[in-house]
PDB file of N, CA and C in Angstrom:
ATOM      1  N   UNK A   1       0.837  -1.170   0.000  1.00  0.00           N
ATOM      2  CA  UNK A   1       0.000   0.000   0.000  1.00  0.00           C
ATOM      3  C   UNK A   1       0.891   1.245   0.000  1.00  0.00           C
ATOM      4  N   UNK A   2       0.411   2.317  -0.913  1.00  0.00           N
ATOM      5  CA  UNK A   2       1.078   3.603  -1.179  1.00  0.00           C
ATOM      6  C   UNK A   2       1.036   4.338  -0.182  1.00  0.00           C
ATOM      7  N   UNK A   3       1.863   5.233   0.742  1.00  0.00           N
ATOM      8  CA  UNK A   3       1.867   6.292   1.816  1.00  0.00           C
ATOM      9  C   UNK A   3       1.401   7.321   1.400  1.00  0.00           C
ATOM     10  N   UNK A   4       0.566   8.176   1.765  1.00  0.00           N
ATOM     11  CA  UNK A   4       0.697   9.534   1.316  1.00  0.00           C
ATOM     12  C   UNK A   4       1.330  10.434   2.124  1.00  0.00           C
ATOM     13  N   UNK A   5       2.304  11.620   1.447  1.00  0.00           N
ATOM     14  CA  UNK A   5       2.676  12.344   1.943  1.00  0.00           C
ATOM     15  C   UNK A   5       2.043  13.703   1.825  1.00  0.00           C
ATOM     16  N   UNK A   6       2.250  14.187   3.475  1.00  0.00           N
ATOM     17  CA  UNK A   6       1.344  15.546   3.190  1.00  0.00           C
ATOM     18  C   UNK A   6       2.046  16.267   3.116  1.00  0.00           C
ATOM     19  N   UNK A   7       1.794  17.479   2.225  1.00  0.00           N
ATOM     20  CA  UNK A   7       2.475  18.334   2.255  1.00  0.00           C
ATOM     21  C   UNK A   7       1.870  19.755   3.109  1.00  0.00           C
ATOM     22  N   UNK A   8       2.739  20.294   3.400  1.00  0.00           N
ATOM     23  CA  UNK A   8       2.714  21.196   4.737  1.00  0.00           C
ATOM     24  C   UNK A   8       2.563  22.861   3.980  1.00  0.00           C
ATOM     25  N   UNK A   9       1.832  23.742   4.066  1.00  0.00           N
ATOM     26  CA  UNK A   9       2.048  25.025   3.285  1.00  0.00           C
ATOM     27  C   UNK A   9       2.669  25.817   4.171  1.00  0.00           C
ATOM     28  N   UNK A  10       3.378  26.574   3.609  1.00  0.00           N
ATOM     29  CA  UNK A  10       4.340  27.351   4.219  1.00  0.00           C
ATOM     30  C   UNK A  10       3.769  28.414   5.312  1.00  0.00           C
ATOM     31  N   UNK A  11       4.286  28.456   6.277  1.00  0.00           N
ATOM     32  CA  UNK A  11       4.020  29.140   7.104  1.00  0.00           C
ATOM     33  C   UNK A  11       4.205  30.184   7.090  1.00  0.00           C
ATOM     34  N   UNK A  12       3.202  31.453   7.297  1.00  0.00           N
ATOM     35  CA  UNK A  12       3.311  32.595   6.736  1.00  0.00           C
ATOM     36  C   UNK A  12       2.429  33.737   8.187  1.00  0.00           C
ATOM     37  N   UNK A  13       3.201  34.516   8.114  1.00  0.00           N
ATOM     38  CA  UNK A  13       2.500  35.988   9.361  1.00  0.00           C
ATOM     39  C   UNK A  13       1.549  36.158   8.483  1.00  0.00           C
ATOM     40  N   UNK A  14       0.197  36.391   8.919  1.00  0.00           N
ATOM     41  CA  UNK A  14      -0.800  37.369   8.412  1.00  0.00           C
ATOM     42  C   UNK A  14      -0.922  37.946   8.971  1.00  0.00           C
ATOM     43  N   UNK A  15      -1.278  39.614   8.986  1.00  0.00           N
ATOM     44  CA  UNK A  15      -1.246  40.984   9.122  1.00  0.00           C
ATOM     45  C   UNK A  15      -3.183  40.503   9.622  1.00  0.00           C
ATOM     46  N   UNK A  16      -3.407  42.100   9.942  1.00  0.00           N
ATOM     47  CA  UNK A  16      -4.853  41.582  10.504  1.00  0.00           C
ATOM     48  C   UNK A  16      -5.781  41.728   9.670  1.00  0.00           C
ATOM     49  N   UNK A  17      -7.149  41.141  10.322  1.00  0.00           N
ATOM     50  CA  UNK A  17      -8.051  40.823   8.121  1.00  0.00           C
ATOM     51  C   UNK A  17      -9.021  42.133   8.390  1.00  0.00           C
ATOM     52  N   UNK A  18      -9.988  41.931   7.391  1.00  0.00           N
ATOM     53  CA  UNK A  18     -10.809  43.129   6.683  1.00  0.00           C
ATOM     54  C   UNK A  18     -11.560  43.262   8.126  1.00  0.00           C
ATOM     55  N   UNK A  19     -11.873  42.628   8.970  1.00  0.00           N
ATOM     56  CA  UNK A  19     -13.250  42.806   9.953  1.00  0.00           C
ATOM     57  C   UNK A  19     -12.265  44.141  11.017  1.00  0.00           C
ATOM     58  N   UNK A  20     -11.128  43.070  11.306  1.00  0.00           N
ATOM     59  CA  UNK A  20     -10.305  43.718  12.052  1.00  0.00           C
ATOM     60  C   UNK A  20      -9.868  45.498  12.002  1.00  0.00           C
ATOM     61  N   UNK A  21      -9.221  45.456  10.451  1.00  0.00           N
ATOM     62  CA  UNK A  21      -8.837  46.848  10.329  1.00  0.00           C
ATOM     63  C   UNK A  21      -9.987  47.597   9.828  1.00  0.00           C
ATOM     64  N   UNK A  22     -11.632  47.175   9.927  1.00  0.00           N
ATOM     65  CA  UNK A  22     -12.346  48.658   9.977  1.00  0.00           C
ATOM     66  C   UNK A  22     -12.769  48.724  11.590  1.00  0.00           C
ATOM     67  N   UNK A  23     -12.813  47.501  12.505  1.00  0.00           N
ATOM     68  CA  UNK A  23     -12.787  47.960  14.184  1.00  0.00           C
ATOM     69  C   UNK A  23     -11.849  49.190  14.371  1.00  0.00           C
ATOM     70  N   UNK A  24     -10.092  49.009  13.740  1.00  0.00           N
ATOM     71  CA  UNK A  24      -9.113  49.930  13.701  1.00  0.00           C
ATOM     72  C   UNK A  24      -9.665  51.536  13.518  1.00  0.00           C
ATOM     73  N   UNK A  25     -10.206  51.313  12.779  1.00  0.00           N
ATOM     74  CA  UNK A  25     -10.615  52.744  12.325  1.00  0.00           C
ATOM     75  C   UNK A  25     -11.580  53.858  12.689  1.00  0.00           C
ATOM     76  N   UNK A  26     -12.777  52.985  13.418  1.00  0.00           N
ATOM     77  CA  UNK A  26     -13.826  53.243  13.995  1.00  0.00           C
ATOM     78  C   UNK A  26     -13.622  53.579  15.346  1.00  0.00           C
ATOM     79  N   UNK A  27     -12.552  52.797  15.829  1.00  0.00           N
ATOM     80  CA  UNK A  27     -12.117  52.957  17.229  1.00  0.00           C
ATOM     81  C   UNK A  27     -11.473  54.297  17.737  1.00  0.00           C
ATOM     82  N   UNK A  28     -10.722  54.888  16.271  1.00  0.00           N
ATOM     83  CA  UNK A  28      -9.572  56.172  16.432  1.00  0.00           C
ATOM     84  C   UNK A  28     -10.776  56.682  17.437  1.00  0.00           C
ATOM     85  N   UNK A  29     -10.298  58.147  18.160  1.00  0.00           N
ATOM     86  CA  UNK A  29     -10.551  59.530  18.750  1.00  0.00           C
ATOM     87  C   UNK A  29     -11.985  60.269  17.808  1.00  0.00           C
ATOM     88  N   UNK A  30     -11.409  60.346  16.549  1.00  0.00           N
ATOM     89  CA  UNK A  30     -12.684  60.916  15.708  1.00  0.00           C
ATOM     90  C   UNK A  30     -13.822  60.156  14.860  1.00  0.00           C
ATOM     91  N   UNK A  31     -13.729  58.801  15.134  1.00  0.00           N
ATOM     92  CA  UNK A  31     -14.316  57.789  14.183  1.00  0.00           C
ATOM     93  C   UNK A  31     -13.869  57.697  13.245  1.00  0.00           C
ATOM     94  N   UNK A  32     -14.918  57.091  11.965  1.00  0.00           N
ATOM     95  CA  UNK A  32     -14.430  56.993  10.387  1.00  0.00           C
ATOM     96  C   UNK A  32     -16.022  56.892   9.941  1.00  0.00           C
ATOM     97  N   UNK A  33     -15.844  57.488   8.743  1.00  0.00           N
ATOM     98  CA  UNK A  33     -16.881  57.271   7.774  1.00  0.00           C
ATOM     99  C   UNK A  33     -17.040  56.104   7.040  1.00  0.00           C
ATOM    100  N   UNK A  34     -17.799  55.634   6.014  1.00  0.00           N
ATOM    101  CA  UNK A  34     -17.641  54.077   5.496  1.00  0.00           C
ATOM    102  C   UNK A  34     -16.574  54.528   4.432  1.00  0.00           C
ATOM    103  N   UNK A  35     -16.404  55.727   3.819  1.00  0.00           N
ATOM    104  CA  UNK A  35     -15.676  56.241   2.712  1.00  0.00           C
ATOM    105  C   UNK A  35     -14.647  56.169   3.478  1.00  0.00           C
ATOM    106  N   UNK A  36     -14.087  56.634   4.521  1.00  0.00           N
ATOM    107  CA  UNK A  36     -12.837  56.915   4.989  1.00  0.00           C
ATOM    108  C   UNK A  36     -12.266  55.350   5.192  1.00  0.00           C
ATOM    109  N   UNK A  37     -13.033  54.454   5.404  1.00  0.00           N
ATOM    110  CA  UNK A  37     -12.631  53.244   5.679  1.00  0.00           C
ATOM    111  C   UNK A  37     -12.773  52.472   5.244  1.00  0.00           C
ATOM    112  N   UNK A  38     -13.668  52.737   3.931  1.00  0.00           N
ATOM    113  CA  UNK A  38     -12.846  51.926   2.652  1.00  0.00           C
ATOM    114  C   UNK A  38     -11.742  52.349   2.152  1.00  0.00           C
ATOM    115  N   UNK A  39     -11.298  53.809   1.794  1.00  0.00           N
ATOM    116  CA  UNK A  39     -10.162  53.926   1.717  1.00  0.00           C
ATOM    117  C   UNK A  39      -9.108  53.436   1.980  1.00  0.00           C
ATOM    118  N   UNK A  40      -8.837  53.004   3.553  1.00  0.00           N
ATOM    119  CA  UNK A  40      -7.666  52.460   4.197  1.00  0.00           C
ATOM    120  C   UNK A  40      -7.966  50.987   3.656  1.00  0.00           C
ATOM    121  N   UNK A  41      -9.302  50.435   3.550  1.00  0.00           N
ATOM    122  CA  UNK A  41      -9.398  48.903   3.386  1.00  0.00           C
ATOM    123  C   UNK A  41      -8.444  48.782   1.666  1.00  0.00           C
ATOM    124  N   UNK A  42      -9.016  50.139   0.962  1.00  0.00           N
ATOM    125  CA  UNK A  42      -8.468  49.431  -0.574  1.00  0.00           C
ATOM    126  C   UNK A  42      -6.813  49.853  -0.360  1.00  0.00           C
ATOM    127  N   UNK A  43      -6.010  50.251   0.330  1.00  0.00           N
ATOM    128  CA  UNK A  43      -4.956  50.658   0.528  1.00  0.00           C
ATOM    129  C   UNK A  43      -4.000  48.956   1.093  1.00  0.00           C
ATOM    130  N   UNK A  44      -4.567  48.404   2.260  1.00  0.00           N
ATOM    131  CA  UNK A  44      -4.427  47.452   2.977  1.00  0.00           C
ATOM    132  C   UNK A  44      -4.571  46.088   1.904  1.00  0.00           C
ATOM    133  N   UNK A  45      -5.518  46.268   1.003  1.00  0.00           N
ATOM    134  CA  UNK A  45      -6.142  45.013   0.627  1.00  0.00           C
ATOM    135  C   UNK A  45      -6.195  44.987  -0.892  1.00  0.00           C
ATOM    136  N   UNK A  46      -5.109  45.330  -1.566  1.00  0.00           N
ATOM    137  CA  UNK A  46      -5.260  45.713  -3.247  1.00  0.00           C
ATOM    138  C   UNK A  46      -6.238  44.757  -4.118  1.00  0.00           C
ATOM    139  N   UNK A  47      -6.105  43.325  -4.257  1.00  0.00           N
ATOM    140  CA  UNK A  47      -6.590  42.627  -4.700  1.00  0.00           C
ATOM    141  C   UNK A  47      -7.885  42.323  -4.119  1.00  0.00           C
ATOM    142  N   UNK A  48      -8.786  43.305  -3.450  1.00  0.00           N
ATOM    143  CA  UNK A  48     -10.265  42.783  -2.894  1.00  0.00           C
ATOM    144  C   UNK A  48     -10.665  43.972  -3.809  1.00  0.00           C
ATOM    145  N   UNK A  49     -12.180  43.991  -4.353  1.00  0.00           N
ATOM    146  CA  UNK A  49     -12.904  44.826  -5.192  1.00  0.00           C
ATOM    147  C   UNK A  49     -13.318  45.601  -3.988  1.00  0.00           C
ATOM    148  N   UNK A  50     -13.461  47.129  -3.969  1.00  0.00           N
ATOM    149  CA  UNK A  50     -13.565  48.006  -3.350  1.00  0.00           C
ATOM    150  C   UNK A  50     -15.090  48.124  -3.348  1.00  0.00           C
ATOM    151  N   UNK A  51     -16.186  47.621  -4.621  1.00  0.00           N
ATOM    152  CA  UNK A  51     -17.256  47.203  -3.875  1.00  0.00           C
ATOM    153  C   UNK A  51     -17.743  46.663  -3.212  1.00  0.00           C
ATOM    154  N   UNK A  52     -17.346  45.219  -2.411  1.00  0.00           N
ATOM    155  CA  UNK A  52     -17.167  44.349  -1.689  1.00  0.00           C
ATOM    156  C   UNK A  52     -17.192  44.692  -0.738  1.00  0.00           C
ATOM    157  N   UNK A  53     -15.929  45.607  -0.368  1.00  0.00           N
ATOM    158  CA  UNK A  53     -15.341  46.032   0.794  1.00  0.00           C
ATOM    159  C   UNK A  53     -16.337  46.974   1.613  1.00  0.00           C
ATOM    160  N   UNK A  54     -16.846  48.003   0.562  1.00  0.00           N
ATOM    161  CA  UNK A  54     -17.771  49.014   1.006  1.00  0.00           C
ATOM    162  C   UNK A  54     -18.770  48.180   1.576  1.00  0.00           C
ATOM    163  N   UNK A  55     -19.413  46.898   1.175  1.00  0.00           N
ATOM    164  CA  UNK A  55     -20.397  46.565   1.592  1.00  0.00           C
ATOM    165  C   UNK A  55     -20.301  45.998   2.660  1.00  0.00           C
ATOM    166  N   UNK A  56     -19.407  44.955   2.826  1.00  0.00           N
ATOM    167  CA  UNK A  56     -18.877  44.353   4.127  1.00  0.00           C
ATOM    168  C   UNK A  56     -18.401  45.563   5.371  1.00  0.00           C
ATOM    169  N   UNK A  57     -17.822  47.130   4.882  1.00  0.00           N
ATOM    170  CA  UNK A  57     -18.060  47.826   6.318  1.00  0.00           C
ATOM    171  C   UNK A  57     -19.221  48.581   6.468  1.00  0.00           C
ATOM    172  N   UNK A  58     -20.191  48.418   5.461  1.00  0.00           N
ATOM    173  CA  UNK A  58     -21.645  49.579   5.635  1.00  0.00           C
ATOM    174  C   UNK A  58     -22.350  48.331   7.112  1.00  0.00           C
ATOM    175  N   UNK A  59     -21.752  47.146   7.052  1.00  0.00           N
ATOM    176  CA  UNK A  59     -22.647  45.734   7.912  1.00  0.00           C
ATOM    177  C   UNK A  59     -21.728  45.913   9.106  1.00  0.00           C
ATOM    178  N   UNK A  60     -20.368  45.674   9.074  1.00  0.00           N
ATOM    179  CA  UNK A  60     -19.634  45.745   9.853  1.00  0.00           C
ATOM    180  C   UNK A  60     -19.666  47.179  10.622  1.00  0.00           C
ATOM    181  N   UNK A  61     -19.747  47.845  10.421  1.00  0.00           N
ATOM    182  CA  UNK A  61     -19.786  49.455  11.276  1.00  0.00           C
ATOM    183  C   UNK A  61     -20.626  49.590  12.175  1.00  0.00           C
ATOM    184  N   UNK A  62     -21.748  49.219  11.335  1.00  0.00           N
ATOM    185  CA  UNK A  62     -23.412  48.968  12.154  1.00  0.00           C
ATOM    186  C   UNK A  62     -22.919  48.391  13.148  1.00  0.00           C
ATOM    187  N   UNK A  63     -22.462  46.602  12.490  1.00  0.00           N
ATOM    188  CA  UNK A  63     -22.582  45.996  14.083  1.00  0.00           C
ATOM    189  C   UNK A  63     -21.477  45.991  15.487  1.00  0.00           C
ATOM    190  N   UNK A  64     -20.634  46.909  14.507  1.00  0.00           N
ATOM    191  CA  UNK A  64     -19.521  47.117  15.885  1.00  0.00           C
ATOM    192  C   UNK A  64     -19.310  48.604  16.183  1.00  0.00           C
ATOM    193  N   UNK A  65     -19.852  49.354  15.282  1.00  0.00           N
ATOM    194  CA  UNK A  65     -20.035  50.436  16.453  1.00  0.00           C
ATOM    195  C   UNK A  65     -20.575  50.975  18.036  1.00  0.00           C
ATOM    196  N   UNK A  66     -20.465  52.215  18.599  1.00  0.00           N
ATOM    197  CA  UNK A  66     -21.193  52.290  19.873  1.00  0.00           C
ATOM    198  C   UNK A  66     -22.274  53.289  19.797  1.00  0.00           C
ATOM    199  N   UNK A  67     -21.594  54.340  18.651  1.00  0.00           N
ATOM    200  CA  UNK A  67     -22.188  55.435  18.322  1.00  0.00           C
ATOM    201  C   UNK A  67     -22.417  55.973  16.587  1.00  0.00           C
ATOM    202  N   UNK A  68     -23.364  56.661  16.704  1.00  0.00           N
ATOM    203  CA  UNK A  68     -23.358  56.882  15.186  1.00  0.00           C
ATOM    204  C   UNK A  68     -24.064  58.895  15.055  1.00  0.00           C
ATOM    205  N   UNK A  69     -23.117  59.465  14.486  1.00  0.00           N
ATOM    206  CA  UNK A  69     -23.281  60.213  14.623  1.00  0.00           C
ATOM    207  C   UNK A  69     -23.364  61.115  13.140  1.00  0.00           C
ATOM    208  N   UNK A  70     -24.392  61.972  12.415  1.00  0.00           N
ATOM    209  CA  UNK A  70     -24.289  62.226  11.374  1.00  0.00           C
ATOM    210  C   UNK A  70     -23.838  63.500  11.412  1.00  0.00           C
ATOM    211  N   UNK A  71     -22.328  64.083  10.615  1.00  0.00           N
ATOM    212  CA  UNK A  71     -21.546  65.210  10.067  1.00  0.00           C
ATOM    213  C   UNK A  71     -22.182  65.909   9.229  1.00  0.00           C
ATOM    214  N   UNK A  72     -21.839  67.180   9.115  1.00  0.00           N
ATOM    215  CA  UNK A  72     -22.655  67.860   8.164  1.00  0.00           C
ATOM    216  C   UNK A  72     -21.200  67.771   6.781  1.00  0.00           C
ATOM    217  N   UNK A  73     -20.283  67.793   7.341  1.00  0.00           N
ATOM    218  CA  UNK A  73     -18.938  67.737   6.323  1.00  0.00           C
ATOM    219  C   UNK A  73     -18.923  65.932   6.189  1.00  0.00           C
ATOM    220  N   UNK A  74     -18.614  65.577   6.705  1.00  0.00           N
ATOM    221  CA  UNK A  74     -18.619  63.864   6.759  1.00  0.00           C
ATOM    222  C   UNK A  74     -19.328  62.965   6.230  1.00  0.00           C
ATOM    223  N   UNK A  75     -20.099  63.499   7.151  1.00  0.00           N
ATOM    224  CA  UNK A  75     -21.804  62.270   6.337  1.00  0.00           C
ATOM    225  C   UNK A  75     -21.897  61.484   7.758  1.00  0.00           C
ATOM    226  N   UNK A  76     -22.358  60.462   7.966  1.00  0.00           N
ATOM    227  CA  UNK A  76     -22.562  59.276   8.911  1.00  0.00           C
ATOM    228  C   UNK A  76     -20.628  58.685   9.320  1.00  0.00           C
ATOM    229  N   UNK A  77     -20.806  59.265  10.710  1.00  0.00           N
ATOM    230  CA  UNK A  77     -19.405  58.793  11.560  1.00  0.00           C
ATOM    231  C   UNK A  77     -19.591  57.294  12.173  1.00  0.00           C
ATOM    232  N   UNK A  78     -19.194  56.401  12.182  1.00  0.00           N
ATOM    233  CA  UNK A  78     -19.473  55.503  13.350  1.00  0.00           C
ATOM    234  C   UNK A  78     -18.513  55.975  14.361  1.00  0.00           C
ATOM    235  N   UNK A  79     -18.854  55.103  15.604  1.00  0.00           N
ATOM    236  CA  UNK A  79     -17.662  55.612  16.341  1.00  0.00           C
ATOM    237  C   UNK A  79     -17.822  54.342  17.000  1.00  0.00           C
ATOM    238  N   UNK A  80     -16.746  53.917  17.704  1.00  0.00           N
ATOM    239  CA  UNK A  80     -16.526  52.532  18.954  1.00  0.00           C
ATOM    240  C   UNK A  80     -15.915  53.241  19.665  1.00  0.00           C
ATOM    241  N   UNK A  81     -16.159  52.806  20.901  1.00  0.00           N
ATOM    242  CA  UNK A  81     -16.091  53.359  22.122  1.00  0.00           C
ATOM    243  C   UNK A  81     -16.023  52.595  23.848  1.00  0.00           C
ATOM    244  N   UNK A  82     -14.685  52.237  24.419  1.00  0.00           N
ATOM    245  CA  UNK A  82     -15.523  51.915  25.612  1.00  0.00           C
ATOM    246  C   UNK A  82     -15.190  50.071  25.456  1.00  0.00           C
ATOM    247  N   UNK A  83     -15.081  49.589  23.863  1.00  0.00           N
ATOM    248  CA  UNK A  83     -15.273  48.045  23.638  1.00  0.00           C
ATOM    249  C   UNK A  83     -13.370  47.651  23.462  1.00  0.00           C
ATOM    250  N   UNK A  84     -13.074  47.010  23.804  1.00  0.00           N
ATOM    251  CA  UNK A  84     -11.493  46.000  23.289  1.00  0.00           C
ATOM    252  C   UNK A  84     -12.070  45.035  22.465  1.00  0.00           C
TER     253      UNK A  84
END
């Protein structure tokens, strides 16, 4: 009978993922907008479609924000607050 050998994929650091770095952003002192934080997402994440992204933090903001506050320059801030 034939053995199989497994092969092992290389072990690699990953940096932190999409959920993570819009908590990052929301968390700052002044919040972030969904624009401001897609920005940093398409900066962070070249190869993800920036429509995607927008949609996954318009869901994500909602559900991890504390506060939501609408700018007259800005538009809709989330803000986190208070959470680790």
């Amino acid at each position: 009978m034939a053995t199989k050998t497994k092969k092992s994929a290389k072990a690699t650091v990953k940096g932190p993922g999409v959920i993570e770095t819009i908590i990052d952003c929301i968390s700052k002192a002044k919040g972030a907008t969904a624009d401001e934080t897609v920005a940093v997402l398409v900066k962070a994440f070249p190869d993800r479609e920036a429509d995607g992204m927008r949609k996954t933090v318009l869901i994500q903001a909602n559900k991890n924000c504390t506060l939501k506050e609408d700018d007259e320059k800005r538009g809709r801030v989330y803000y986190r607050r208070g959470r680790k």
